[in-house]
N, C-alpha and C. Protein backbone atom coordinates (compact mmCIF):
# COMPACT_ATOMS: atom_id res chain seq x y z
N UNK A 1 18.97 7.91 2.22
CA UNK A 1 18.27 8.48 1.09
C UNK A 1 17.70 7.39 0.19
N UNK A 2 18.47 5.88 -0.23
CA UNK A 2 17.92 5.16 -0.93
C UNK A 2 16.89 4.46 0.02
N UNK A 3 16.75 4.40 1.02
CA UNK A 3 15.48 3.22 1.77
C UNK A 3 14.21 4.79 1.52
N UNK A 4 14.84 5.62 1.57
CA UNK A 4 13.67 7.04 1.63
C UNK A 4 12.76 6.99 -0.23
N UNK A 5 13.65 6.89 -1.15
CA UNK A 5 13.23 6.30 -2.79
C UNK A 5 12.82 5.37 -2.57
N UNK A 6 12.81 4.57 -2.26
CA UNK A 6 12.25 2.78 -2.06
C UNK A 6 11.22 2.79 -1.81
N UNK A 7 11.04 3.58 -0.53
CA UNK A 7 9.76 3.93 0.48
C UNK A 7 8.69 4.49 -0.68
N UNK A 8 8.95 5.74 -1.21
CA UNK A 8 8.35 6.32 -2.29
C UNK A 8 8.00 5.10 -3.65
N UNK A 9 8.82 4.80 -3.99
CA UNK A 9 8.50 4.23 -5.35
C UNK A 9 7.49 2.98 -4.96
N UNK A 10 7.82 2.36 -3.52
CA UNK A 10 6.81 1.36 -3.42
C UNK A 10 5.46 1.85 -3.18
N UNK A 11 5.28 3.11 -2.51
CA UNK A 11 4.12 3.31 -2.67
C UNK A 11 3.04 4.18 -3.77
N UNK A 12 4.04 4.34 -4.55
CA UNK A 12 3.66 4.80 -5.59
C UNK A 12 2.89 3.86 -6.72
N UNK A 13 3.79 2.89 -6.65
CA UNK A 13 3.28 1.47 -7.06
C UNK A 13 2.21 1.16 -6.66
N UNK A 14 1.83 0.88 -5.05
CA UNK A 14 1.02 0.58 -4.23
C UNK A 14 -0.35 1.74 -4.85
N UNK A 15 -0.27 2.73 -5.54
CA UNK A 15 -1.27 3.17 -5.55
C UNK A 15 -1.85 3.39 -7.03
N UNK A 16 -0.65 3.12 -7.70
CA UNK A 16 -0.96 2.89 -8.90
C UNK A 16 -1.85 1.63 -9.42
N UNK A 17 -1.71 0.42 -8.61
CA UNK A 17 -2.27 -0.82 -8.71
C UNK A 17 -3.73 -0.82 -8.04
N UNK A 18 -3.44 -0.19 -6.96
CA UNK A 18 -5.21 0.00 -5.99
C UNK A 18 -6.25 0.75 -6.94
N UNK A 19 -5.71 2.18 -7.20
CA UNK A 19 -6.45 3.17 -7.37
C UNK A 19 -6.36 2.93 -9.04
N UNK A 20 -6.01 2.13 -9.91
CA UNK A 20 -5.70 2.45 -11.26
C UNK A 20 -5.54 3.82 -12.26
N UNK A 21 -4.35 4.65 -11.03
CA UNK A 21 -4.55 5.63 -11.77
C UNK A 21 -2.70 6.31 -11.37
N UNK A 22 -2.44 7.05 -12.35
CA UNK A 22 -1.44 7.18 -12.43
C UNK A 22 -1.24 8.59 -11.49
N UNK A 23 0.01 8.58 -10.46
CA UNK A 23 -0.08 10.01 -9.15
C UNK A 23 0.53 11.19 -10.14
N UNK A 24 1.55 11.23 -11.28
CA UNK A 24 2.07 12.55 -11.89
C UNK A 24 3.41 12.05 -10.97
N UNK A 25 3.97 13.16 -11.19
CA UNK A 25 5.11 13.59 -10.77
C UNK A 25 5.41 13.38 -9.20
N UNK A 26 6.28 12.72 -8.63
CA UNK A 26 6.40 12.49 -6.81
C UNK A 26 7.30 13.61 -6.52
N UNK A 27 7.87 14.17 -7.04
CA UNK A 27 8.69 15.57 -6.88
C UNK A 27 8.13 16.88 -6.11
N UNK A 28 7.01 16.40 -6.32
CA UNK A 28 6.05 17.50 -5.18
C UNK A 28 5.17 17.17 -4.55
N UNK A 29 5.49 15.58 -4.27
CA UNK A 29 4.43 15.22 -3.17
C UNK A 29 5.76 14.38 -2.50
N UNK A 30 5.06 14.51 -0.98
CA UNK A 30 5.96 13.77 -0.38
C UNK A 30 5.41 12.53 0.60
N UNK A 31 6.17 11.58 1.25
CA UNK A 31 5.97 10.41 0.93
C UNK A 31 4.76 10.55 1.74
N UNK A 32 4.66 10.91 3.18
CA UNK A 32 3.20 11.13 3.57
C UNK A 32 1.74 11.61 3.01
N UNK A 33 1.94 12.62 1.97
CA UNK A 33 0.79 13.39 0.91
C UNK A 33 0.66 11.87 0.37
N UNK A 34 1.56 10.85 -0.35
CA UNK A 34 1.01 9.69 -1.13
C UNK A 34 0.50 8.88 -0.56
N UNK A 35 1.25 8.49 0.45
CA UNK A 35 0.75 7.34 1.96
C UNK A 35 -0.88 7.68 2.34
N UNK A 36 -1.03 9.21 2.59
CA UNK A 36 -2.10 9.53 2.73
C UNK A 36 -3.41 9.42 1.73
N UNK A 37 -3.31 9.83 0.45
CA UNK A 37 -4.08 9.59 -0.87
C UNK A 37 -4.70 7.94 -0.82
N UNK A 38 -3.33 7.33 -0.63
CA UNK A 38 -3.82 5.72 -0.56
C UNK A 38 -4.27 5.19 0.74
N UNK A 39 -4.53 6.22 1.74
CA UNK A 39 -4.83 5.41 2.59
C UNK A 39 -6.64 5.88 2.41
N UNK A 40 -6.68 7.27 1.77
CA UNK A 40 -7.93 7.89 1.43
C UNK A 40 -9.21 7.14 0.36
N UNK A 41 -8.05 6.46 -0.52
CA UNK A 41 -8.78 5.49 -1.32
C UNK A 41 -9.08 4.39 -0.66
N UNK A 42 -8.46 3.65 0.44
CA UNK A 42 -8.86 2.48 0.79
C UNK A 42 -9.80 2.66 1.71
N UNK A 43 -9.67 3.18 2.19
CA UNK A 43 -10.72 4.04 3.23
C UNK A 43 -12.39 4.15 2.79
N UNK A 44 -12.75 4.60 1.28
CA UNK A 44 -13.29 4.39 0.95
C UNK A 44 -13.94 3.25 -0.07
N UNK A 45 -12.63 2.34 -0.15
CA UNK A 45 -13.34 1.27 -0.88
C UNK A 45 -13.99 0.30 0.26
N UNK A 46 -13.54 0.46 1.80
CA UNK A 46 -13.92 -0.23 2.95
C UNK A 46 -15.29 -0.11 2.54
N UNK A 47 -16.10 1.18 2.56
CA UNK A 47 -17.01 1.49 2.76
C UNK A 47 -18.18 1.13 1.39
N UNK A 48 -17.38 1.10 0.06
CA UNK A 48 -18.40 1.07 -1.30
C UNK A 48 -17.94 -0.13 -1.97
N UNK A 49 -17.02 -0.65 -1.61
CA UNK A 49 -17.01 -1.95 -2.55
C UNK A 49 -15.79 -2.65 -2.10
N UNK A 50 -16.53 -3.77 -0.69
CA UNK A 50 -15.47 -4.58 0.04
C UNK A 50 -14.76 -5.51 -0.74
N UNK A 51 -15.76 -6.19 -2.10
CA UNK A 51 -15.06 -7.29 -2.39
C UNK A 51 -13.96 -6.76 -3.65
N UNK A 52 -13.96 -5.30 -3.99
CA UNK A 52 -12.78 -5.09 -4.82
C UNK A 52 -11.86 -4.66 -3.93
N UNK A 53 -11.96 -4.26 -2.82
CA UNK A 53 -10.87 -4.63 -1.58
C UNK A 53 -9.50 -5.64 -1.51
N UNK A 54 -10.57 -6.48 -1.36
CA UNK A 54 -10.93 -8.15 -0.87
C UNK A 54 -9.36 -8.22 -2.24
N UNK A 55 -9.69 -8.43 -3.44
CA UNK A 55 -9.31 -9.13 -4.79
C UNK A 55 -8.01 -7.97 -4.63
N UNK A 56 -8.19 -6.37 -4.55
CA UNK A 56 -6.46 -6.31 -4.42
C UNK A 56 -5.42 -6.49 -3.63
N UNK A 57 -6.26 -6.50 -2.59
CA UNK A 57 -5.38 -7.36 -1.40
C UNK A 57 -5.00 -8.40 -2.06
N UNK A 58 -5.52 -9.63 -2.30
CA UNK A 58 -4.92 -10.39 -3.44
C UNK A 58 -3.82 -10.37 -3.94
N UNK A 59 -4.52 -9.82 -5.00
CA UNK A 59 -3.45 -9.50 -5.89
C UNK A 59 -2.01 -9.20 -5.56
N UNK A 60 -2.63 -7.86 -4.69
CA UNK A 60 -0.88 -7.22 -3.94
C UNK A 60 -0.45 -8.61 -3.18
N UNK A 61 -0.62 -10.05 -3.10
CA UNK A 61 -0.22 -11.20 -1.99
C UNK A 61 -0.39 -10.91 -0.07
N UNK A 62 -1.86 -10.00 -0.25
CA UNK A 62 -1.99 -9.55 1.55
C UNK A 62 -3.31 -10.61 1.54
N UNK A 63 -3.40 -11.35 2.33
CA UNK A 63 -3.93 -12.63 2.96
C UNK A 63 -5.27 -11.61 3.03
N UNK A 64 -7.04 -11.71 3.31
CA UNK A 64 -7.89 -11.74 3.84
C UNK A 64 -7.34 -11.60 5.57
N UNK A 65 -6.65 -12.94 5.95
CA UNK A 65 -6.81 -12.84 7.33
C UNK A 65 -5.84 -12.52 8.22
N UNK A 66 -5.05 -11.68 7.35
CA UNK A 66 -3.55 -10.94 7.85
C UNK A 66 -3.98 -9.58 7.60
N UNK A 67 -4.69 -8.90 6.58
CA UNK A 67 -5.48 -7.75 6.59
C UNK A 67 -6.79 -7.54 8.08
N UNK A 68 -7.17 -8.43 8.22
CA UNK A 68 -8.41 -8.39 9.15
C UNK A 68 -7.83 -8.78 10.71
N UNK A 69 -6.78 -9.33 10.35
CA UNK A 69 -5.88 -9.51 12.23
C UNK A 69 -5.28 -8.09 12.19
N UNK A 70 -4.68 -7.22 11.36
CA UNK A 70 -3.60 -5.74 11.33
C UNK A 70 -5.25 -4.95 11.33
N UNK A 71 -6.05 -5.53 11.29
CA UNK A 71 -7.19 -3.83 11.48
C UNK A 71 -7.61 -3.82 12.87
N UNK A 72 -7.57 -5.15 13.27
CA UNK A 72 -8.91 -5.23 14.53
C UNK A 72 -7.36 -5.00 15.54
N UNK A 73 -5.93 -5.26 15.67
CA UNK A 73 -4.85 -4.76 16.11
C UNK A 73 -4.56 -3.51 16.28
N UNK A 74 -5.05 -2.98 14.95
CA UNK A 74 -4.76 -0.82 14.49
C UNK A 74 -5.83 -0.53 15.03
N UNK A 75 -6.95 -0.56 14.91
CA UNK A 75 -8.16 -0.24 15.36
C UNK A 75 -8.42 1.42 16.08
N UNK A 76 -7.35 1.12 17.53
CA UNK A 76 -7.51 2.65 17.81
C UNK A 76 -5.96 3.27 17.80
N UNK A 77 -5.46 2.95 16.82
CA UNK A 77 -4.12 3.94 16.76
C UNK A 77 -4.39 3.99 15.28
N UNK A 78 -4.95 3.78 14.23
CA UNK A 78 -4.72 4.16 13.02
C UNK A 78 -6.44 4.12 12.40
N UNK A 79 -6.55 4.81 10.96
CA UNK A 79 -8.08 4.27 10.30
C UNK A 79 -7.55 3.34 9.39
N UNK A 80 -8.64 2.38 9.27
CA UNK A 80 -8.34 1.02 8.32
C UNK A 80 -7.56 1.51 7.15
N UNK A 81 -8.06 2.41 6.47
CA UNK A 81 -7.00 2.66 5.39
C UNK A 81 -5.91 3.30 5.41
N UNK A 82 -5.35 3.52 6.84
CA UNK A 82 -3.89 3.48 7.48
C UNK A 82 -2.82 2.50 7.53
N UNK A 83 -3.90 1.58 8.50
CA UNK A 83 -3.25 0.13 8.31
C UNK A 83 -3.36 -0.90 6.94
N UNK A 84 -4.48 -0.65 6.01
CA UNK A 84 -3.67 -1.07 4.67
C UNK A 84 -2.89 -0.71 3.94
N UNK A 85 -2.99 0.86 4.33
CA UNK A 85 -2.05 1.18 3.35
C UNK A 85 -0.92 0.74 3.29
N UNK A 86 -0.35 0.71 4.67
CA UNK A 86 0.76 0.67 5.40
C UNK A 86 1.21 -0.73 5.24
N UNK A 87 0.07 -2.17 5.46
CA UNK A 87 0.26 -3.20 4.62
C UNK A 87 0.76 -3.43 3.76
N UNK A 88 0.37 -2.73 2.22
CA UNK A 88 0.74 -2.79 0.98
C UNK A 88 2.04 -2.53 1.06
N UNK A 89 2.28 -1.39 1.56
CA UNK A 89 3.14 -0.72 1.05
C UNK A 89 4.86 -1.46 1.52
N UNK A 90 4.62 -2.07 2.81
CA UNK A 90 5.66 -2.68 3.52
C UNK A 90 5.97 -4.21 2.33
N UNK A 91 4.70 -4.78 1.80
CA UNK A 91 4.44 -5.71 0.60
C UNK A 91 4.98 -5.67 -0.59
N UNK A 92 4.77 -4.44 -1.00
CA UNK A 92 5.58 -3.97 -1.93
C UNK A 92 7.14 -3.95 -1.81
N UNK A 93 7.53 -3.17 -0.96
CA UNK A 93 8.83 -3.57 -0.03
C UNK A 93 9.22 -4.50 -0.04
N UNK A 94 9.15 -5.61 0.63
CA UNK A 94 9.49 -7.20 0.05
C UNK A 94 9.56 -7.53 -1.18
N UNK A 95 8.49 -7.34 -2.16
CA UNK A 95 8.91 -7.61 -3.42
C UNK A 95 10.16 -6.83 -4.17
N UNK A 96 9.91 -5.64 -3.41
CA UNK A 96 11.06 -4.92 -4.69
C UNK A 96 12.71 -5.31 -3.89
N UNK A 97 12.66 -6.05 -2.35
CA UNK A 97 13.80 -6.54 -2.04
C UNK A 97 14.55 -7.70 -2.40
N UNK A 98 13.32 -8.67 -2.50
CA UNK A 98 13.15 -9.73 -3.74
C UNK A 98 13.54 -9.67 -5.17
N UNK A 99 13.28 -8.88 -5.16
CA UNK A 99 13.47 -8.64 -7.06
C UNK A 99 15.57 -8.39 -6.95
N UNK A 100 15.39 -7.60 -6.10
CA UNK A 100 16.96 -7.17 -5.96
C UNK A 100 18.16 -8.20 -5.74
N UNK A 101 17.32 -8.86 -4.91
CA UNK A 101 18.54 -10.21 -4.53
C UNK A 101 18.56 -11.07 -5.45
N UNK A 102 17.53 -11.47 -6.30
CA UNK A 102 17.29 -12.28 -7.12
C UNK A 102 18.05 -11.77 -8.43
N UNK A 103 17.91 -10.64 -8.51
CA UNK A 103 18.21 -9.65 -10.00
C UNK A 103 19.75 -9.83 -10.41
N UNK A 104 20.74 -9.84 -8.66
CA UNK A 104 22.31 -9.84 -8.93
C UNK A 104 22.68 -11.24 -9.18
N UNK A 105 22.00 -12.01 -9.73
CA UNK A 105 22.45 -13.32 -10.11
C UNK A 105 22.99 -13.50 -11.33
């Protein structure tokens, strides 16, 4: 149940930072409905505005060329904003495992 909250809160995060916008309540969405939303937004920033892409990848610490090796890899098992999402979100993951080990000091 806690890696299942983790899962959620990181991508909640993950979409709070992409999409600058706050999801409401996760109590009635579940982790796929959010996974999905963010993969809906990236999906379309592919298409209208690569280089604000580009800068949250960034930001979130996902490489240009670790994003562009996981698409042309996903290609025919997922849509690009599958495999970023799915990026971020595993990203996020690390940090908030990071934060944890670091935190019990």
């Amino acid at each position: 149940m806690k890696k299942d909250d983790d899962k959620i809160k990181a991508l909640r995060w993950s979409y709070e930072i992409v999409a600058s916008e706050k999801l409401g309540s996760i109590k009635d969405r579940s982790y796929e409905e959010l996974k999905e939303k963010l993969a809906g937004y990236l999906n379309s920033l592919m298409l209208s505005d690569y280089n604000k892409l580009i800068a949250i990848l960034y930001r979130i610490d996902i490489s240009q060329e670790k994003a562009v090796a996981a698409l042309a890899e996903n290609a025919e098992k997922e849509s690009a904003g599958e495999t970023l999402a799915r990026l971020i979100i595993e990203r996020q993951l690390e940090k908030e495992k990071t934060r944890r080990k670091y935190r019990s000091f």
